[in-house]
C-alpha atoms as a PDB file:
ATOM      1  CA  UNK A   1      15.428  -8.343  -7.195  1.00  0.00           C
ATOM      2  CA  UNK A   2      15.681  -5.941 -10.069  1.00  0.00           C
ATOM      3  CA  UNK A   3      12.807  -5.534 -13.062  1.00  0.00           C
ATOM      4  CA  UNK A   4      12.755  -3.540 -15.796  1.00  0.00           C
ATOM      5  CA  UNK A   5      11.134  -0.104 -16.044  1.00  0.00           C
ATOM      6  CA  UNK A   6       8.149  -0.464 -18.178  1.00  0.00           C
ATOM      7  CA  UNK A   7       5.775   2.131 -19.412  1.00  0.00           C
ATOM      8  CA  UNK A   8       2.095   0.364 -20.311  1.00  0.00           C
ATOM      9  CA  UNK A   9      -1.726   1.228 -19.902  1.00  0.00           C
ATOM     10  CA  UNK A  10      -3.072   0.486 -16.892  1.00  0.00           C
ATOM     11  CA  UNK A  11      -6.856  -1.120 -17.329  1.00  0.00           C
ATOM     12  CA  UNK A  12      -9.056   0.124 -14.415  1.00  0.00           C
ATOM     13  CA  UNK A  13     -12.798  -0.165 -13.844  1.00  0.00           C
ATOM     14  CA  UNK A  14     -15.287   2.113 -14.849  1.00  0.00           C
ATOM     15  CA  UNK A  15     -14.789   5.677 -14.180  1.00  0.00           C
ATOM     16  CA  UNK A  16     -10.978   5.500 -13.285  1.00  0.00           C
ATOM     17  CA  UNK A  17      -8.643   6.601 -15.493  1.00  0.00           C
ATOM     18  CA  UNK A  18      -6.527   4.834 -17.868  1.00  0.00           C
ATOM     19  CA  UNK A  19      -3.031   5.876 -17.080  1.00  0.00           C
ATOM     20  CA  UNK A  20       0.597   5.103 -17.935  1.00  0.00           C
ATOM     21  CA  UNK A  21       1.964   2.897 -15.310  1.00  0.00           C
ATOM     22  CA  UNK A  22       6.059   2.262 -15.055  1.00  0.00           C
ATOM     23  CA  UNK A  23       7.405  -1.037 -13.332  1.00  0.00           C
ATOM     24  CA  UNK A  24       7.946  -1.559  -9.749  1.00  0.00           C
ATOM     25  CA  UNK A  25      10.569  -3.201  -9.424  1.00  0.00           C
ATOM     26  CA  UNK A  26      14.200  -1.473  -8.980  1.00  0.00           C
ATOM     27  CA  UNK A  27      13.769   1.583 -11.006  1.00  0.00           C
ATOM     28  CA  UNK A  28      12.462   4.818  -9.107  1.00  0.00           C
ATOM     29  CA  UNK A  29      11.846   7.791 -11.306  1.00  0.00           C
ATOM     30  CA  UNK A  30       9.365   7.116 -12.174  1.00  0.00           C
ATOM     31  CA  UNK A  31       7.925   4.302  -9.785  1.00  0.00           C
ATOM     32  CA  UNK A  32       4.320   2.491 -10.796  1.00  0.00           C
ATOM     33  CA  UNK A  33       1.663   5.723 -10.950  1.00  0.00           C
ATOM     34  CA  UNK A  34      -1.552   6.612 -10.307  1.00  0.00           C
ATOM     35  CA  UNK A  35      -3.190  10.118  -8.625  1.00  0.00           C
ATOM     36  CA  UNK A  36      -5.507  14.006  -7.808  1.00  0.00           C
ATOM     37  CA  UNK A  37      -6.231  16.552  -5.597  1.00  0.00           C
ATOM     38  CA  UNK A  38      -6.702  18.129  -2.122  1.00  0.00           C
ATOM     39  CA  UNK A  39      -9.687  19.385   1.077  1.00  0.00           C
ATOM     40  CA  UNK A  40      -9.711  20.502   4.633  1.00  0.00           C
ATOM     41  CA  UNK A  41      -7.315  18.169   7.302  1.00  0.00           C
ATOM     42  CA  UNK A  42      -8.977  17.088  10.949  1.00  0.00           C
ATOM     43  CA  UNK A  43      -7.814  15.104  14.100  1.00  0.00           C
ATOM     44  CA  UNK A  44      -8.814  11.822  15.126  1.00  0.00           C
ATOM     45  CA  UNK A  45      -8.094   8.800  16.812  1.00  0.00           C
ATOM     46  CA  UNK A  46      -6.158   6.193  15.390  1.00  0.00           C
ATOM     47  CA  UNK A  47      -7.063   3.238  13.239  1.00  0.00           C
ATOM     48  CA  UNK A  48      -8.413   0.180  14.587  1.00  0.00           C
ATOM     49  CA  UNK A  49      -5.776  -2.508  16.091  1.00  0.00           C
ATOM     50  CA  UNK A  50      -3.450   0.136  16.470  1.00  0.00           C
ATOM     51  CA  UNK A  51      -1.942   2.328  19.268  1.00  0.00           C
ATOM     52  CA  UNK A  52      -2.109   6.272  18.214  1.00  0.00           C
ATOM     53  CA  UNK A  53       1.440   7.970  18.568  1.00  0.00           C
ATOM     54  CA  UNK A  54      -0.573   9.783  21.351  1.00  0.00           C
ATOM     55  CA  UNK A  55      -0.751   5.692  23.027  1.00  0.00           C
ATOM     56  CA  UNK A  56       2.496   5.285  22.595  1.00  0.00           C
ATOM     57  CA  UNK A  57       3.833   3.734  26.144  1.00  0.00           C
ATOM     58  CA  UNK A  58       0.537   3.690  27.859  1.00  0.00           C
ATOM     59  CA  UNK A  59      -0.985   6.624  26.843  1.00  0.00           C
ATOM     60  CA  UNK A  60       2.955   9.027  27.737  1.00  0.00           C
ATOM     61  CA  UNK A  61       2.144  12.372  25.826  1.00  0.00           C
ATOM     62  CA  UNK A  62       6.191  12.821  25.889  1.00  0.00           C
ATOM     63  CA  UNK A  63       6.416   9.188  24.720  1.00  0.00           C
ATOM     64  CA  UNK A  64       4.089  10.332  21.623  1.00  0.00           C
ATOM     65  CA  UNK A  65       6.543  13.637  21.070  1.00  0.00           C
ATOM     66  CA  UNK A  66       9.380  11.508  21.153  1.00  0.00           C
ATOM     67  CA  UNK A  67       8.180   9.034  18.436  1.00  0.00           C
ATOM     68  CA  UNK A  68       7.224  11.617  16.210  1.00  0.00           C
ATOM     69  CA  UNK A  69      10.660  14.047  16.435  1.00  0.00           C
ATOM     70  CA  UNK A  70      12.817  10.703  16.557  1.00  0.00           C
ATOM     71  CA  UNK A  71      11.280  10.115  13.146  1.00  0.00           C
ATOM     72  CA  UNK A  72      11.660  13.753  11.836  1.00  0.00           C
ATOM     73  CA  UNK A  73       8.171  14.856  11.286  1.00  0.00           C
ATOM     74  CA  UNK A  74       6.382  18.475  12.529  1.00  0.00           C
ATOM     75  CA  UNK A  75       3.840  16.811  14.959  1.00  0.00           C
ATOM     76  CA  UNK A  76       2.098  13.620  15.656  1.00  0.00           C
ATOM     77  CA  UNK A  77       0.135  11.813  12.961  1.00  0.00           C
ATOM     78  CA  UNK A  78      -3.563  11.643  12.316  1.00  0.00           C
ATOM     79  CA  UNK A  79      -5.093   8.298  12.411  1.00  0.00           C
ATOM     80  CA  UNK A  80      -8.743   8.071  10.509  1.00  0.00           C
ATOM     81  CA  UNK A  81     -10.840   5.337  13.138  1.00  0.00           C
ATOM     82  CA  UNK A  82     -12.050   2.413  11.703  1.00  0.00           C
ATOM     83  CA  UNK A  83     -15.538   4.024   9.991  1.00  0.00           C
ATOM     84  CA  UNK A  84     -18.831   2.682  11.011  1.00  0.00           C
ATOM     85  CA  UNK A  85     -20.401   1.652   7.676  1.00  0.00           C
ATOM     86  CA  UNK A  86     -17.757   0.704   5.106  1.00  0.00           C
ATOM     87  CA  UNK A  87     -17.578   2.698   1.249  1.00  0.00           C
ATOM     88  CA  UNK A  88     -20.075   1.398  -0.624  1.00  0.00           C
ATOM     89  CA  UNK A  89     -18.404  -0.045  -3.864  1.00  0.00           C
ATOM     90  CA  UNK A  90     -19.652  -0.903  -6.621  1.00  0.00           C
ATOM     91  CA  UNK A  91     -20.169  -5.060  -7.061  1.00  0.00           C
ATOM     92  CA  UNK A  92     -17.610  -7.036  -9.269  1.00  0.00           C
ATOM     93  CA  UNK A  93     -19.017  -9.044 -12.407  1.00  0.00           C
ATOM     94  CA  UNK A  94     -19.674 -12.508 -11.693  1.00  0.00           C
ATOM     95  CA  UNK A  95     -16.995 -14.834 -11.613  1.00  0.00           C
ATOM     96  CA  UNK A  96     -14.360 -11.721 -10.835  1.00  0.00           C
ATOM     97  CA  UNK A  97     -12.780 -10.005  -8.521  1.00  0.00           C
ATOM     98  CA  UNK A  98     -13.805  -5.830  -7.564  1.00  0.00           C
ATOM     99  CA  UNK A  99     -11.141  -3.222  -8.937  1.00  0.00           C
ATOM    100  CA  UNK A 100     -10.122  -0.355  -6.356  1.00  0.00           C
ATOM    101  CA  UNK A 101      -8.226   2.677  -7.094  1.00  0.00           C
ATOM    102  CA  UNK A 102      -9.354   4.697  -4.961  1.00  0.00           C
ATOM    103  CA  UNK A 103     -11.054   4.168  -2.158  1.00  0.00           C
ATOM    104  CA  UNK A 104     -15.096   6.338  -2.306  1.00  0.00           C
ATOM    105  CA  UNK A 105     -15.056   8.338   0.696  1.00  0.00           C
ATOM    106  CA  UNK A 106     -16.935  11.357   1.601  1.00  0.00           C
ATOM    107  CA  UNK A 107     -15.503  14.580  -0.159  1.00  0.00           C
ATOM    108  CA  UNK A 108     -14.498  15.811   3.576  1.00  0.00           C
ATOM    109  CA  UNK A 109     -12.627  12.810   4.839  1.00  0.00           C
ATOM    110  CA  UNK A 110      -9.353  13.253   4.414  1.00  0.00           C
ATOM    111  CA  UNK A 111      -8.242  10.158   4.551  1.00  0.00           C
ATOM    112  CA  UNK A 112      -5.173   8.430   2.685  1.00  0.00           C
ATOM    113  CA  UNK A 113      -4.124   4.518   2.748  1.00  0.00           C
ATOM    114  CA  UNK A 114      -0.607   3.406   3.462  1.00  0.00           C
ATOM    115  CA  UNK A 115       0.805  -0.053   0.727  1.00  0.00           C
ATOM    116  CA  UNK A 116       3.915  -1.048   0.169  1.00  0.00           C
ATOM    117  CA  UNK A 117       4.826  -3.507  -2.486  1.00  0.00           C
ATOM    118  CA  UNK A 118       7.434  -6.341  -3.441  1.00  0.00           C
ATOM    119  CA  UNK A 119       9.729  -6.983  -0.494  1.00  0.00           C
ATOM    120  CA  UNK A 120      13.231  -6.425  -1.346  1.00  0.00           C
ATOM    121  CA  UNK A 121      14.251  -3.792   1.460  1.00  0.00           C
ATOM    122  CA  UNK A 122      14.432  -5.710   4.963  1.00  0.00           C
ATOM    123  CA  UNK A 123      15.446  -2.212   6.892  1.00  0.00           C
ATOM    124  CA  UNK A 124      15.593  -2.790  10.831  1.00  0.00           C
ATOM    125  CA  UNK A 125      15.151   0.561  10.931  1.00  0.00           C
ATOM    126  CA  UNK A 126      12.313   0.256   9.209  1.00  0.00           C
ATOM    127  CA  UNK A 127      11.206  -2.037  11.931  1.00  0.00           C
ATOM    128  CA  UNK A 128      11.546   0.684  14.502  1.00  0.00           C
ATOM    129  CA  UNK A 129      10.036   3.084  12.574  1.00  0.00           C
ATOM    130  CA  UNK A 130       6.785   1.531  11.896  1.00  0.00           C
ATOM    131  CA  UNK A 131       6.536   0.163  15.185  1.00  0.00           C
ATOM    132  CA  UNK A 132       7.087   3.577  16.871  1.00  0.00           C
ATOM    133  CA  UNK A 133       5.189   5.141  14.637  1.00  0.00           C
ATOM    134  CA  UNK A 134       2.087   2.457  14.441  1.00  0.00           C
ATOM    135  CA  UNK A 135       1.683   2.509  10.700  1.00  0.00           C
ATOM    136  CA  UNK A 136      -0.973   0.886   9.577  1.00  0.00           C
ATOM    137  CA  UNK A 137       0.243  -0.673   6.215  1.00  0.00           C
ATOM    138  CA  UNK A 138      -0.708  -2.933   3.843  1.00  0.00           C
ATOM    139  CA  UNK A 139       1.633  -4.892   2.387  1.00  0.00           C
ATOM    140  CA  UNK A 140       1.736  -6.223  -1.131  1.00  0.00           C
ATOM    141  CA  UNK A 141       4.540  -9.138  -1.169  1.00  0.00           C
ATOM    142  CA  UNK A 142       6.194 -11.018  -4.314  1.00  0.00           C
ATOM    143  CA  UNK A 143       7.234 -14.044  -3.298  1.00  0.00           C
ATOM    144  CA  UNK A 144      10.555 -14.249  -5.027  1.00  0.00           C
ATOM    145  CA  UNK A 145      11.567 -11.238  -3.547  1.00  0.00           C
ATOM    146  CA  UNK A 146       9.870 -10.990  -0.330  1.00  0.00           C
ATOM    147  CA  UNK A 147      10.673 -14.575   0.749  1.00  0.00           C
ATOM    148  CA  UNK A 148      14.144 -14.599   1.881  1.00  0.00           C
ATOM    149  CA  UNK A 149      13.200 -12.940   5.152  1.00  0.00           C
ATOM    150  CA  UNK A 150       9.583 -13.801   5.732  1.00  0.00           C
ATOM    151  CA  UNK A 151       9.979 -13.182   9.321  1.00  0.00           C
ATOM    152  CA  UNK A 152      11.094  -9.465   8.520  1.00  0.00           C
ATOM    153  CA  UNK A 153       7.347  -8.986   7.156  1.00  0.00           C
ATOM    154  CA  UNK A 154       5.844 -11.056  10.221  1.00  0.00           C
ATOM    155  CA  UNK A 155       7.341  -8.461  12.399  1.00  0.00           C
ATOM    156  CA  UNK A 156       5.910  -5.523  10.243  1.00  0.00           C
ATOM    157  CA  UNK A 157       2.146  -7.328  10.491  1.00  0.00           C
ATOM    158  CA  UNK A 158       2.326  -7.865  14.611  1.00  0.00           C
ATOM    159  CA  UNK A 159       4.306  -4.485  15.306  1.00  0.00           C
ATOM    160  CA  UNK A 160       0.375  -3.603  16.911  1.00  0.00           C
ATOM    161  CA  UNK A 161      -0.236  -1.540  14.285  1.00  0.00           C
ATOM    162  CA  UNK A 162      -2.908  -3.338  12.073  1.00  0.00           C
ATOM    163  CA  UNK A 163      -0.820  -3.974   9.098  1.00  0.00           C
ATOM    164  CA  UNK A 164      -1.538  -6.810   6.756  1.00  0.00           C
ATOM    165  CA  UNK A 165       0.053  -9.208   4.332  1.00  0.00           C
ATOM    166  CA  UNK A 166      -1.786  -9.679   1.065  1.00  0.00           C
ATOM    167  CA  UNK A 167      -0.743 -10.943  -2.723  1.00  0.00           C
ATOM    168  CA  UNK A 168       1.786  -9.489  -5.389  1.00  0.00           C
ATOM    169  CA  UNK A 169       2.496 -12.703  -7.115  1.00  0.00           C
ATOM    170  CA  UNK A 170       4.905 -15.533  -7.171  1.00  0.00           C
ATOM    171  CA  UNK A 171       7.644 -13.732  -9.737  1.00  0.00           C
ATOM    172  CA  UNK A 172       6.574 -10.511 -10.264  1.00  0.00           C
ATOM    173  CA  UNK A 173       5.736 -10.705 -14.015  1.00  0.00           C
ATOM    174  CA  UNK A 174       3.249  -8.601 -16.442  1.00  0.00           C
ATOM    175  CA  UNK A 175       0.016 -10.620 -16.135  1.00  0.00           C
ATOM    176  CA  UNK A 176      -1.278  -8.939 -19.064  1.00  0.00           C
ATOM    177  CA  UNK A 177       1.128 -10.772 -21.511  1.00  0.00           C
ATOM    178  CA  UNK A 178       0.057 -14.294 -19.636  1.00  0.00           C
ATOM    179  CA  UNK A 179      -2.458 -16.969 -20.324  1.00  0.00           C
ATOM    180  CA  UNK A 180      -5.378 -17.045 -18.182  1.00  0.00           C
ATOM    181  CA  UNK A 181      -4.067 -20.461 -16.624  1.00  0.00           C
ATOM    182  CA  UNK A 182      -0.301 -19.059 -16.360  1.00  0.00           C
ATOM    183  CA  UNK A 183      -2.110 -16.126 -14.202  1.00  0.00           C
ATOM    184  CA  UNK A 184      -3.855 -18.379 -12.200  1.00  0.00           C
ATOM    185  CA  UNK A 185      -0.703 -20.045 -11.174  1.00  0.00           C
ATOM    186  CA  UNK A 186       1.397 -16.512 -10.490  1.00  0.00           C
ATOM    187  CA  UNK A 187      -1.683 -15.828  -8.110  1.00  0.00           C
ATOM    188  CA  UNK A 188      -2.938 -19.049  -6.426  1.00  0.00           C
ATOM    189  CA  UNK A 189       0.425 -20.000  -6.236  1.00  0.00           C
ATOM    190  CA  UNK A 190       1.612 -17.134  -3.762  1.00  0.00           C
ATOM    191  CA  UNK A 191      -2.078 -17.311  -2.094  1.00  0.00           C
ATOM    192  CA  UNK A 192      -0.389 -21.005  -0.710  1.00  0.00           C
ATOM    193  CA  UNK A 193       2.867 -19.425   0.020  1.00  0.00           C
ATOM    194  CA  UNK A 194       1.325 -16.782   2.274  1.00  0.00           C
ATOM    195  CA  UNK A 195      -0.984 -19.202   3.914  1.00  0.00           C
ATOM    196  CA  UNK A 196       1.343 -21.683   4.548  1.00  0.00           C
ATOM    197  CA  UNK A 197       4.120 -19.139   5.673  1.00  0.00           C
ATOM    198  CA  UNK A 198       1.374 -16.670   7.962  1.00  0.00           C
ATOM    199  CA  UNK A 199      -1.387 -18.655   8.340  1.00  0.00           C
ATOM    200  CA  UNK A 200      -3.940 -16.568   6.533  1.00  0.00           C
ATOM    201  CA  UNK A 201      -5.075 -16.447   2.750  1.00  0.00           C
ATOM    202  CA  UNK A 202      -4.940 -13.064   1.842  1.00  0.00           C
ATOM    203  CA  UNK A 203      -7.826 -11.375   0.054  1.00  0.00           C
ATOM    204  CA  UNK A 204      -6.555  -8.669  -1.336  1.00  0.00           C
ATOM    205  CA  UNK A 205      -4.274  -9.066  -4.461  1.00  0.00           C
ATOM    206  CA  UNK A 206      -2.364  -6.538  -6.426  1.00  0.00           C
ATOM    207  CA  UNK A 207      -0.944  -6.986  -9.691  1.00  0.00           C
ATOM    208  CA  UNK A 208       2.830  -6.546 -10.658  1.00  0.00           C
ATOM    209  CA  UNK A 209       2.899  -2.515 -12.571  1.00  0.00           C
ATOM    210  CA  UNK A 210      -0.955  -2.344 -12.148  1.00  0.00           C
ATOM    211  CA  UNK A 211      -1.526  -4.683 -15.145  1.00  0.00           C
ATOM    212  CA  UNK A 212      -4.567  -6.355 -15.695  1.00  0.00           C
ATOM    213  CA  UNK A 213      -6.685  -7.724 -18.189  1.00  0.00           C
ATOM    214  CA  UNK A 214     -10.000 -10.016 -17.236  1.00  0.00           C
ATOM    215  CA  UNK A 215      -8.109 -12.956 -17.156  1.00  0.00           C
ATOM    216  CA  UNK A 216      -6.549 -11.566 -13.932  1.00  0.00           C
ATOM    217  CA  UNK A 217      -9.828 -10.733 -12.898  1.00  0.00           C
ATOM    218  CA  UNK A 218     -10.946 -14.348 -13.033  1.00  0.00           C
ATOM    219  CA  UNK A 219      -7.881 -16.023 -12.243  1.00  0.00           C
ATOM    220  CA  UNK A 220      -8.056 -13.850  -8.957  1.00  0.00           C
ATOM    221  CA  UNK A 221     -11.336 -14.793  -8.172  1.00  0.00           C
ATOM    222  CA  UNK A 222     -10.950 -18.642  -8.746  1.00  0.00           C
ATOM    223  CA  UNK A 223      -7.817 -17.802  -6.037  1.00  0.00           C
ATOM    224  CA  UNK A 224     -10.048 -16.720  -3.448  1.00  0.00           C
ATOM    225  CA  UNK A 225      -9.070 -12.867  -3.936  1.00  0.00           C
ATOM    226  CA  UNK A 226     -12.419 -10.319  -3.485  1.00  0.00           C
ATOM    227  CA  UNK A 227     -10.468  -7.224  -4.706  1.00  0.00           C
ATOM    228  CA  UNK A 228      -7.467  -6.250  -6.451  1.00  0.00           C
ATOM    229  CA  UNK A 229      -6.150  -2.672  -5.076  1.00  0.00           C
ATOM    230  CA  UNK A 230      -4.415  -0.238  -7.359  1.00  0.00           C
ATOM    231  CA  UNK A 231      -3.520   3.199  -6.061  1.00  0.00           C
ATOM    232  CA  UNK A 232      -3.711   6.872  -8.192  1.00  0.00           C
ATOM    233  CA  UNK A 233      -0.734   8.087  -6.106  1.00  0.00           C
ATOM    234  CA  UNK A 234       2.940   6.584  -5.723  1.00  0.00           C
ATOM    235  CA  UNK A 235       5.826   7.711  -3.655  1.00  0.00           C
ATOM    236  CA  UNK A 236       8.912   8.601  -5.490  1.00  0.00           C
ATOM    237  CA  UNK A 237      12.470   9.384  -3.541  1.00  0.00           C
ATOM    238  CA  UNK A 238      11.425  12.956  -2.412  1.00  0.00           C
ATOM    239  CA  UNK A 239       7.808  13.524  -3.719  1.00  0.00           C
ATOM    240  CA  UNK A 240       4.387  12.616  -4.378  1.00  0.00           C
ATOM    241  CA  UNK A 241       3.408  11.240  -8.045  1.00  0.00           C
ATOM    242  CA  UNK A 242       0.287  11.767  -8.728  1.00  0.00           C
ATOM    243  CA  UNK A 243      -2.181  10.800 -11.754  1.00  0.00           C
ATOM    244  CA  UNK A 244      -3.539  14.136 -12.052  1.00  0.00           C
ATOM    245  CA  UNK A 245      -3.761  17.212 -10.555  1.00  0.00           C
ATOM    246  CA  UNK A 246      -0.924  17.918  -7.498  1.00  0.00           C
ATOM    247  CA  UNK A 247      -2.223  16.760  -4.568  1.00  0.00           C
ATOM    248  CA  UNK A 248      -3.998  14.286  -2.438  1.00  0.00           C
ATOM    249  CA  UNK A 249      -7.679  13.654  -2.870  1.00  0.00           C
ATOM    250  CA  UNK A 250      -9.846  11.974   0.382  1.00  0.00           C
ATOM    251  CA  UNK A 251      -9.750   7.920  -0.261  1.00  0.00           C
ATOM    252  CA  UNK A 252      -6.256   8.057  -1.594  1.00  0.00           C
ATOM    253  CA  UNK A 253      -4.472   4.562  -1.971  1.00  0.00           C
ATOM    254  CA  UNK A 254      -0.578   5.530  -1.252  1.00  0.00           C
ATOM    255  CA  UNK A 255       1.649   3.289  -3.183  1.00  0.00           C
ATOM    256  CA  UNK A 256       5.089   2.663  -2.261  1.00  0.00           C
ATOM    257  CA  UNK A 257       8.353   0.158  -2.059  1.00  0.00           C
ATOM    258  CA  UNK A 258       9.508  -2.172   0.504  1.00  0.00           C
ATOM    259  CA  UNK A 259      13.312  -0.780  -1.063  1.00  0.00           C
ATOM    260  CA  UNK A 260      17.258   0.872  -0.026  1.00  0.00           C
ATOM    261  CA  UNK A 261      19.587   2.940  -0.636  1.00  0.00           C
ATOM    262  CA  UNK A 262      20.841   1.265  -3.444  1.00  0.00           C
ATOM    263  CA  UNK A 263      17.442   1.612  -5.637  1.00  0.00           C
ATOM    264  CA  UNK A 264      16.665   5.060  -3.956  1.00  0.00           C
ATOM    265  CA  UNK A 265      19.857   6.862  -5.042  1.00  0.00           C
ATOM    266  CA  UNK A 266      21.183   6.667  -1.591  1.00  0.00           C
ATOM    267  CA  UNK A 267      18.287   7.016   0.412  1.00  0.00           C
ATOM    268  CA  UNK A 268      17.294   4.948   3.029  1.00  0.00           C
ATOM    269  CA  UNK A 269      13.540   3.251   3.184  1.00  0.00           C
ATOM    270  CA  UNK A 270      13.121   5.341   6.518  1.00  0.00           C
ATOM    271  CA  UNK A 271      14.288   8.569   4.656  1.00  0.00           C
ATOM    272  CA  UNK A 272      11.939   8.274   1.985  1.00  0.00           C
ATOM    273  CA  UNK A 273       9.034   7.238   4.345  1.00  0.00           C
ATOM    274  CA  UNK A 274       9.735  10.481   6.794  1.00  0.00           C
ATOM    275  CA  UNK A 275       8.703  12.542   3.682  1.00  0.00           C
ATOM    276  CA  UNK A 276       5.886  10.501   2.633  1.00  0.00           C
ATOM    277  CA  UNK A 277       4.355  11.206   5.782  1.00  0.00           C
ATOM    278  CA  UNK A 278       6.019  14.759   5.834  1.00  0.00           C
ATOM    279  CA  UNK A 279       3.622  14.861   2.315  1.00  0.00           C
ATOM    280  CA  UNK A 280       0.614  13.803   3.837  1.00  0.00           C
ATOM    281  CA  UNK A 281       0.753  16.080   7.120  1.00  0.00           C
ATOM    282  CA  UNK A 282       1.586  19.079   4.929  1.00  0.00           C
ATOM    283  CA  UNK A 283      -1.547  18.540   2.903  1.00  0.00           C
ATOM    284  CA  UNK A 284      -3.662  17.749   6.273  1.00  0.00           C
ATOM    285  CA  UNK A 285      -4.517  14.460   5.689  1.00  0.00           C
ATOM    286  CA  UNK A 286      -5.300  11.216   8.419  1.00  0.00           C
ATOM    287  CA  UNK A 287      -3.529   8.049   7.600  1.00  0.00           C
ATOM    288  CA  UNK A 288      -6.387   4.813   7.748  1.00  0.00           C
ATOM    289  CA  UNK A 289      -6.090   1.258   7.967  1.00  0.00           C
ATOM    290  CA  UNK A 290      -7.231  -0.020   4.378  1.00  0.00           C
ATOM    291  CA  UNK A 291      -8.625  -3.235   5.574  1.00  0.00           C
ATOM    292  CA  UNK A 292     -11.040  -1.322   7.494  1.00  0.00           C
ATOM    293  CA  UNK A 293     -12.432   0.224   4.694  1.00  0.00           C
ATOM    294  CA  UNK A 294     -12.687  -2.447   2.057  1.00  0.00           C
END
């Protein structure tokens, strides 16, 4: 499903920048935004619920090579372990729901967070990829676009990789030009669509373009939601767009698009993920499991 490109400014907590943020739906250059810098890369296990590539059939080092060269990339992936004592983040106002853009990691973790959004790309290949690969992602799904194939997601989520299914909305609109009670619906009204479809209310909730106002922030919270995730760096076609600066910053919240060829100029959803995580090797960087952090 297609939505217009949209330039508007995205309201984030205290601290976090007020940015320009451009639809997600089909257009690409520029995709929704938000983004900084770069540190120091190190190896570790991978994140919790999930097989490192280094796992991969029973612990086969060539198994591990093979995943990792059958998806194009220079070497295996870094996986950050779950950490002992989540970020500490700062408490939401009563009655609403915590804002995250990025997530407050030590300045020497380099560690970046996997989400994809909407829905619309159902890639087999995909499938394979992210199931070879164990990426832990964290999935952000509309329900008019996502809900033709539910099952494709289900797959994604119990692939053994720790990825999750969490809110984008019914329809995919700009909550910021809705009534409170017209949020409420777009929100609680895919919270019961996910629950009833994969057994689990989700507690994480993003909004459509990053737009938010504190009606979303209630409306969320009266929905059951505890945070509502934005991201300061997006994944175009080729590159990394980031909110400032040129590169990736520890606690980095990823965001890209459940989308194909014909919304990526002829590139497939497995192209454009191989140099995602092309992007984040190059720059040294661990890939963690959000939901082990939040």
């Amino acid at each position: 499903m297609k939505h217009a490109r949209r330039f508007v400014a995205g309201t984030l907590t205290a601290g976090a920048l007020a940015l320009s943020l451009a639809g997600c739906g089909a257009s690409v250059d520029p995709i929704e935004r938000l983004g900084r810098k770069t540190t120091e890369a190190r190896a570790t296990p991978s994140p919790s619920g999930a097989a490192s590539p280094s796992a991969v059939a029973k612990g086969s080092t060539a198994a591990a090579d093979e995943a990792y060269k059958k998806w194009g990339l220079g070497g295996p992936l870094q996986y950050a372990p779950r950490p002992a004592v989540k970020p500490r983040i700062p408490p939401a106002k009563a009655g609403r729901v915590q804002v995250i853009d990025r997530i407050p990691v030590p300045a020497d973790d380099k560690v970046v967070f996997l989400t994809f959004d909407d829905g619309a790309e159902k890639s087999p290949e995909f499938l394979t990829m992210a199931a070879d690969l164990k990426l832990p992602i964290s999935m952000f799904l509309t329900d008019s676009i996502a809900s033709s194939d539910y099952g494709h997601f289900e797959k994604l989520r119990d692939n053994g990789s720790g990825s999750t299914i969490s809110n984008h909305t019914l329809t995919h609109p700009n909550l910021r030009t809705l009534s409170f009670e017209a949020q409420k619906k777009e929100i609680c009204g895919q919270q019961e669509r996910l629950e009833t479809r994969f057994g689990k209310r989700p507690t994480l909730f993003r909004p459509p373009y990053g737009n938010h106002n504190d009606d979303t922030l209630r409306a969320a919270h009266e929905c059951g939601i505890s945070q509502l995730l934005l991201w300061r760096v997006s994944m175009q076609i080729n590159n990394f767009q980031y909110a400032e600066g040129s590169a990736l910053e520890p606690g980095d919240i990823i965001l890209a698009h459940f989308r194909g060829p014909s919304e990526l100029k002829g590139t497939t959803e497995t192209e454009m993920t191989t140099r995602m995580l092309r992007r984040i090797q190059e720059q040294g960087y661990r890939i963690g499991r959000l939901e082990d952090y939040v």
